[in-house]
PDB file of N, CA and C in Angstrom:
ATOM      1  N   UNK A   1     145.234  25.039 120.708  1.00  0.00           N
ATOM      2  CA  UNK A   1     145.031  25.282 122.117  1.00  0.00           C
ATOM      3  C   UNK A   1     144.162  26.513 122.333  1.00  0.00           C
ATOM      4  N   UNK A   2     144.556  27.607 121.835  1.00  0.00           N
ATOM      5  CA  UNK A   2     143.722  29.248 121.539  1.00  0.00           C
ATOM      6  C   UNK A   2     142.397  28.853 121.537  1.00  0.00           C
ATOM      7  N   UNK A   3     142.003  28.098 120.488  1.00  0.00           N
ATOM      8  CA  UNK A   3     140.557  27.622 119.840  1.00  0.00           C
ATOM      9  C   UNK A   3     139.603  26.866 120.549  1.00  0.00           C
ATOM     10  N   UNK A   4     140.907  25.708 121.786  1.00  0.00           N
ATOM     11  CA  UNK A   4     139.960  25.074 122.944  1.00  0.00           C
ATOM     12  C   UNK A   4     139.865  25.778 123.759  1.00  0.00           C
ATOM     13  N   UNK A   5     140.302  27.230 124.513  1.00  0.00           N
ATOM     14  CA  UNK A   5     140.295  28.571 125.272  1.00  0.00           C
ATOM     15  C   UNK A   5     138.729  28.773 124.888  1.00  0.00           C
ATOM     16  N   UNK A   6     138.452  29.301 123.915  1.00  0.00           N
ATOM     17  CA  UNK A   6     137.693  30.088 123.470  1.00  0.00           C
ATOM     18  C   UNK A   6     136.573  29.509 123.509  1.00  0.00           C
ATOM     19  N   UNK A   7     136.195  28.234 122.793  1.00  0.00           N
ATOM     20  CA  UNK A   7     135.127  27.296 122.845  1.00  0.00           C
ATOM     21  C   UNK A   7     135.090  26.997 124.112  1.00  0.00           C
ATOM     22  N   UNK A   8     136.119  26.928 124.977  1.00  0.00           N
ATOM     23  CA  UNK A   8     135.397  26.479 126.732  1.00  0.00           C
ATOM     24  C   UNK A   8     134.782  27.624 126.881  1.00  0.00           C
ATOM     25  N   UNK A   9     135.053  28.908 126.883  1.00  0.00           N
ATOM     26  CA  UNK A   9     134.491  30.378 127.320  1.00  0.00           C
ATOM     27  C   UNK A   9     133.266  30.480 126.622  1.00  0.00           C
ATOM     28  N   UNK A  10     133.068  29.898 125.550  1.00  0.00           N
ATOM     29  CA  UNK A  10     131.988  30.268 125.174  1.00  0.00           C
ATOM     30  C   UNK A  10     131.034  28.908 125.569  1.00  0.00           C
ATOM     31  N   UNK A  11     131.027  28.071 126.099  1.00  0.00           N
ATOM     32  CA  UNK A  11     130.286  26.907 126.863  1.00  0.00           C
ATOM     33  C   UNK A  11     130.281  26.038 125.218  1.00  0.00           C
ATOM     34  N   UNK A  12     130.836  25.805 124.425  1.00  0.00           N
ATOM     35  CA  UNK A  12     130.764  24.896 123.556  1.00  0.00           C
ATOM     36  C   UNK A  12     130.797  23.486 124.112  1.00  0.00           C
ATOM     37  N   UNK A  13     129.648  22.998 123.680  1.00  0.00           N
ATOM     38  CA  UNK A  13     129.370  21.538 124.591  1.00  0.00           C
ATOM     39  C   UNK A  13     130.387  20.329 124.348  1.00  0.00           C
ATOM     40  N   UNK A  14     130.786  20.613 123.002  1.00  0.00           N
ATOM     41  CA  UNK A  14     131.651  18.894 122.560  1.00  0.00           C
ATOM     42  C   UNK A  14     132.807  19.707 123.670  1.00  0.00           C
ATOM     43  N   UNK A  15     133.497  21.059 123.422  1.00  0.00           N
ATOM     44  CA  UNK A  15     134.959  21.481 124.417  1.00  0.00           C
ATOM     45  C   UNK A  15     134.911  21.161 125.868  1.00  0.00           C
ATOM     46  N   UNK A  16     133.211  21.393 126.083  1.00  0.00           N
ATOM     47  CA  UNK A  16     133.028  21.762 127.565  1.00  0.00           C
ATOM     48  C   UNK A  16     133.590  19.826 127.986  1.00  0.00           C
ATOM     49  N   UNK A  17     132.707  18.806 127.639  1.00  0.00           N
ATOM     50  CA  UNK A  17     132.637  17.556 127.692  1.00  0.00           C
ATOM     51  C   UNK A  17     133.840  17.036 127.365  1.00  0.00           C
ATOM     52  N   UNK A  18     135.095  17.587 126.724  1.00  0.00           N
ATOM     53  CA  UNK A  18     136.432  16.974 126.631  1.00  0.00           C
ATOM     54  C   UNK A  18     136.871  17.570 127.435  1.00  0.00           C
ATOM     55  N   UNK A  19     136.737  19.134 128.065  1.00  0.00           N
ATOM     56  CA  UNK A  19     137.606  19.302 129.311  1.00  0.00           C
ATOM     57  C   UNK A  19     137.485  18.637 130.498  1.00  0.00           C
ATOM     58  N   UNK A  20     135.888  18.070 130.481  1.00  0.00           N
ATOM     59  CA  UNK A  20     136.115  17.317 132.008  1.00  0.00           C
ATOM     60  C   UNK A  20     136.525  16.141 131.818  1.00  0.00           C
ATOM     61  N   UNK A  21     136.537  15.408 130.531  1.00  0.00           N
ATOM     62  CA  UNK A  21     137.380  14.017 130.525  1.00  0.00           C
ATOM     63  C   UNK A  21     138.741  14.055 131.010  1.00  0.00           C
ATOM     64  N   UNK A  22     139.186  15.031 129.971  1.00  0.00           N
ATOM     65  CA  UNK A  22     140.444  15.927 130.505  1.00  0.00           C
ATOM     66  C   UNK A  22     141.102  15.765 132.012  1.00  0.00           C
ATOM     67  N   UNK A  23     140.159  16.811 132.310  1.00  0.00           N
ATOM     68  CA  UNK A  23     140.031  16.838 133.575  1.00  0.00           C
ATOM     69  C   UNK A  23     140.045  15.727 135.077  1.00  0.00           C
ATOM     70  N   UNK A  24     139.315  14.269 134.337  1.00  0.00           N
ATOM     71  CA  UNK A  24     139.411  13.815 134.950  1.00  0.00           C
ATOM     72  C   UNK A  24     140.460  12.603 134.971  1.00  0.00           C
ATOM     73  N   UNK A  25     140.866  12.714 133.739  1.00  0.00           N
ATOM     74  CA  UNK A  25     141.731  11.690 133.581  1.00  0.00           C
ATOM     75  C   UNK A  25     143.207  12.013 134.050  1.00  0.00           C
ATOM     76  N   UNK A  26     143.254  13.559 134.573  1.00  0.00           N
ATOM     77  CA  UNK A  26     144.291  13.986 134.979  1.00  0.00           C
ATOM     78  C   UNK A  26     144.432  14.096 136.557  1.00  0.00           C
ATOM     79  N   UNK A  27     142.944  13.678 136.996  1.00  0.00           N
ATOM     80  CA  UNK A  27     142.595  13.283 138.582  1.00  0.00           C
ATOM     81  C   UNK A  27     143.388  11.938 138.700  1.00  0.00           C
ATOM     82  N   UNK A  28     142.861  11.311 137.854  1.00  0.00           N
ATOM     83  CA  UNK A  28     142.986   9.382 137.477  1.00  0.00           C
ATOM     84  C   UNK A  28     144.287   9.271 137.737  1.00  0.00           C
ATOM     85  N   UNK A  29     144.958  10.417 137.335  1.00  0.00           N
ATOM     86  CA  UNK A  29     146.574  10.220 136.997  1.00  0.00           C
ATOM     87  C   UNK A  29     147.075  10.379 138.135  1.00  0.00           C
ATOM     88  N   UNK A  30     147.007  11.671 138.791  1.00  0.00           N
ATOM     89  CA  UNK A  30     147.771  12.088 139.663  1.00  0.00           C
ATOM     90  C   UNK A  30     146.941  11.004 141.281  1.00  0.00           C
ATOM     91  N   UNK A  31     146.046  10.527 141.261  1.00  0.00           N
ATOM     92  CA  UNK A  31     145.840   9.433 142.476  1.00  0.00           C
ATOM     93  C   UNK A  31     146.954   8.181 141.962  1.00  0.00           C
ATOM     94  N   UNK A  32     146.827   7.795 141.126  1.00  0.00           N
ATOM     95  CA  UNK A  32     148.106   6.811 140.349  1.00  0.00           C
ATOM     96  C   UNK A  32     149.088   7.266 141.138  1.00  0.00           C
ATOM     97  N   UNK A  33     149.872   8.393 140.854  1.00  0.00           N
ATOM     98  CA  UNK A  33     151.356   8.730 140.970  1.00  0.00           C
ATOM     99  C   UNK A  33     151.217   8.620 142.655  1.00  0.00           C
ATOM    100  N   UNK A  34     150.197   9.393 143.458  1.00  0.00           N
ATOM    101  CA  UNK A  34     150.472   9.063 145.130  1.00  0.00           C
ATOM    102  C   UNK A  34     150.837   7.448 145.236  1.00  0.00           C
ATOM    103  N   UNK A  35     149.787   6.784 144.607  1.00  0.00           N
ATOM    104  CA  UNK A  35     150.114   5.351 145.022  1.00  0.00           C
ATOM    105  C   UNK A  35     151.023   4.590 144.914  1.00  0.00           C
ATOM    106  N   UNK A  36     152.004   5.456 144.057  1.00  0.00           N
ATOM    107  CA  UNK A  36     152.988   4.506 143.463  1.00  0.00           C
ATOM    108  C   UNK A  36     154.460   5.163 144.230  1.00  0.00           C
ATOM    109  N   UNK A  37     154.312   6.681 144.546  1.00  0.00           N
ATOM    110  CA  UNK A  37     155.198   7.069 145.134  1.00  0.00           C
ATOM    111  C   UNK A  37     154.771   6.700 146.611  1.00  0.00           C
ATOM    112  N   UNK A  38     153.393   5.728 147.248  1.00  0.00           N
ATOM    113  CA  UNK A  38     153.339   5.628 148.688  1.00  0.00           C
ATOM    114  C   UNK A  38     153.952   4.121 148.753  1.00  0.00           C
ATOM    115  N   UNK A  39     153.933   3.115 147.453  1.00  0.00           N
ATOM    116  CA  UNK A  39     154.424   1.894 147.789  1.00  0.00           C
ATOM    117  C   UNK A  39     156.384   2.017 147.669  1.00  0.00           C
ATOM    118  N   UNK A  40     156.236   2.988 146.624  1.00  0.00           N
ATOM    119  CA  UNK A  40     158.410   3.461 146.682  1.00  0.00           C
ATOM    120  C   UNK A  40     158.653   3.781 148.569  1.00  0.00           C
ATOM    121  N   UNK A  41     157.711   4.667 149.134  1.00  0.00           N
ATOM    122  CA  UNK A  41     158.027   4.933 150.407  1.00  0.00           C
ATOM    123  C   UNK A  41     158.535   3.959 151.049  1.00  0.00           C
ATOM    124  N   UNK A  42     157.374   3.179 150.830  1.00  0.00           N
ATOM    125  CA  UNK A  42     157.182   1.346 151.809  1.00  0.00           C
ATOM    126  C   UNK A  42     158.453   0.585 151.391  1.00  0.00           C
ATOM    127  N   UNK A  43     158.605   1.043 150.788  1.00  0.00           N
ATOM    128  CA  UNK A  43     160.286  -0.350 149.694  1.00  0.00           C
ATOM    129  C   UNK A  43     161.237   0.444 150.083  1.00  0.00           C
ATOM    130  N   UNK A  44     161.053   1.432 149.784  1.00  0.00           N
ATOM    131  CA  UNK A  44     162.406   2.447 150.659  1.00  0.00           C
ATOM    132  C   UNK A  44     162.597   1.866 152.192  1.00  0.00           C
ATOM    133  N   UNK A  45     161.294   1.869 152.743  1.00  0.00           N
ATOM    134  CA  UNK A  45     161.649   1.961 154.431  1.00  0.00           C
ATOM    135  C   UNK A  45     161.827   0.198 155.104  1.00  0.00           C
ATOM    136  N   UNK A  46     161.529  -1.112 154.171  1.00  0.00           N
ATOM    137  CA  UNK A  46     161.795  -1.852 153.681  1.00  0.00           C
ATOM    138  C   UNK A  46     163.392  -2.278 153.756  1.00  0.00           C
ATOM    139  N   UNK A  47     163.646  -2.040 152.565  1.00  0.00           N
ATOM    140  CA  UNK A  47     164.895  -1.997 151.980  1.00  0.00           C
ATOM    141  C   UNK A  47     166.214  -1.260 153.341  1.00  0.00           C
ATOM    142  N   UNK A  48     165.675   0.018 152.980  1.00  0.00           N
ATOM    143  CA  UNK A  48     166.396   0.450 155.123  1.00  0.00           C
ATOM    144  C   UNK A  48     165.985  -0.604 155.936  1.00  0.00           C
ATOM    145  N   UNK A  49     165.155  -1.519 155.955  1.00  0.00           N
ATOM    146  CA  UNK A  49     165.392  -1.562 157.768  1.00  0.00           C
ATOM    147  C   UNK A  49     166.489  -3.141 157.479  1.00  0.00           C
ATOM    148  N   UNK A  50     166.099  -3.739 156.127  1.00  0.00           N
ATOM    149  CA  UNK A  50     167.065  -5.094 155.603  1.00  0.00           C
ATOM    150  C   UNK A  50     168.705  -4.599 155.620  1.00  0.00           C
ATOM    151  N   UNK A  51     168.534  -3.121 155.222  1.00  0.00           N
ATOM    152  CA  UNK A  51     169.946  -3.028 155.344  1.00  0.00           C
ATOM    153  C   UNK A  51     170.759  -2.629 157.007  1.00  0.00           C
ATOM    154  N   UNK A  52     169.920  -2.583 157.548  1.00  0.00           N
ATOM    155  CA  UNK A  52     170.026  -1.850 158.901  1.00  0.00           C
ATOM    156  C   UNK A  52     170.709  -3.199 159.434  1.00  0.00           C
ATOM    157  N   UNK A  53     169.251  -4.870 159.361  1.00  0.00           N
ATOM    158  CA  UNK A  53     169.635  -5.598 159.869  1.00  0.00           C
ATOM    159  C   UNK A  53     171.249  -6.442 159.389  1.00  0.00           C
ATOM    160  N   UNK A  54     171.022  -6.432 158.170  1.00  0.00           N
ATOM    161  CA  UNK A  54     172.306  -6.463 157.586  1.00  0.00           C
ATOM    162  C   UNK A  54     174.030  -6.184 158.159  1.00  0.00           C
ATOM    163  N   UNK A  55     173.694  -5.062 158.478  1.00  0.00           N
ATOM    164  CA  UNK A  55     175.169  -4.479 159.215  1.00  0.00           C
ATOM    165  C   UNK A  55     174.981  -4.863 160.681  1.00  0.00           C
ATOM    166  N   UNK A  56     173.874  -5.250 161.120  1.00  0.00           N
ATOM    167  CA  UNK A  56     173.739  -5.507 162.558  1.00  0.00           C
ATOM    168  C   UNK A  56     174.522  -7.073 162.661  1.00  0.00           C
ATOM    169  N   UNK A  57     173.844  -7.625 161.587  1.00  0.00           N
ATOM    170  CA  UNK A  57     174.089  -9.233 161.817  1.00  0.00           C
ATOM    171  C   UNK A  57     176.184  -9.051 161.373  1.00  0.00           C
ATOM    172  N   UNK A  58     176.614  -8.171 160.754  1.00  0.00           N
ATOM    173  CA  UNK A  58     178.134  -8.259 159.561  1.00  0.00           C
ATOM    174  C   UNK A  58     178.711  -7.919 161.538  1.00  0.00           C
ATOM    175  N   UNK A  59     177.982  -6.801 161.759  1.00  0.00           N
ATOM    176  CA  UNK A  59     178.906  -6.554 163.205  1.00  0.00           C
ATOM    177  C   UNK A  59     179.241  -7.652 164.341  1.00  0.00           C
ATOM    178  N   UNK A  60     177.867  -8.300 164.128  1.00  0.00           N
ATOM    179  CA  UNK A  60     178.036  -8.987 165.173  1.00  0.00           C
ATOM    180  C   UNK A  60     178.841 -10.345 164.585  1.00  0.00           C
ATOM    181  N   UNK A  61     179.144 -10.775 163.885  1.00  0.00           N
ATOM    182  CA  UNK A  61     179.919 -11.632 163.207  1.00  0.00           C
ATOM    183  C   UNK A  61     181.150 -11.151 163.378  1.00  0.00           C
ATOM    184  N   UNK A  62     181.392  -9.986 163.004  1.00  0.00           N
ATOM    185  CA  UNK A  62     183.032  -9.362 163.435  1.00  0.00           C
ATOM    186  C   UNK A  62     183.318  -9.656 164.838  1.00  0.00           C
ATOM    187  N   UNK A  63     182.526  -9.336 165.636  1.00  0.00           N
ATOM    188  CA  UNK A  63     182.844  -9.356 166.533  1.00  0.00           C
ATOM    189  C   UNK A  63     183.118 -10.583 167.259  1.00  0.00           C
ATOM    190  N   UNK A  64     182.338 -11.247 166.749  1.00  0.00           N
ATOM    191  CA  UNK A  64     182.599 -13.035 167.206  1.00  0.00           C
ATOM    192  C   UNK A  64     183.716 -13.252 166.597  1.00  0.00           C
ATOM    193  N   UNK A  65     184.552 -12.935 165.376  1.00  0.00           N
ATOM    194  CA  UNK A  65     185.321 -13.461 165.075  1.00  0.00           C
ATOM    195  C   UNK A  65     186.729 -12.384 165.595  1.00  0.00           C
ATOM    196  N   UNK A  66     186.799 -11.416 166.242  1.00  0.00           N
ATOM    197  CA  UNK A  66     187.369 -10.584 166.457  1.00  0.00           C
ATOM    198  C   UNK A  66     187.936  -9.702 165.727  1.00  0.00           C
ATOM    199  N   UNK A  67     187.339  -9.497 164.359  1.00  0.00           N
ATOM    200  CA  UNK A  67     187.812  -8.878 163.350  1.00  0.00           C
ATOM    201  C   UNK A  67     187.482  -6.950 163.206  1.00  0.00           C
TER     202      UNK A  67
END
């Protein structure tokens, strides 16, 4: 790690050219993780509103049956 420090500081071209792969593949990554934590959002809010209707429909069944 010390040795890839040093070679970036000193503009070493093969270090310089793996840090921006680096670099970008760690862009690559972290747009990944939004997308995947924006479709969990969607299944979360999903999943709530099925369960919402869920207890709506159990109530109203109780209630028809007077339970």
């Amino acid at each position: 790690m010390q040795e890839n420090v040093a070679d970036l500081r000193l503009g070493a071209p093969d270090t310089v050219e793996k840090h921006g792969e680096i670099r970008t593949q760690v862009e690559s990554v972290k747009g990944q993780q939004h997308s995947v934590m924006e479709q969990l959002r969607h299944e979360q809010i999903c999943l709530e509103h099925d369960l919402k209707l869920g207890m709506i429909k159990y109530k109203h069944m109780s209630d028809i049956q007077g339970t």
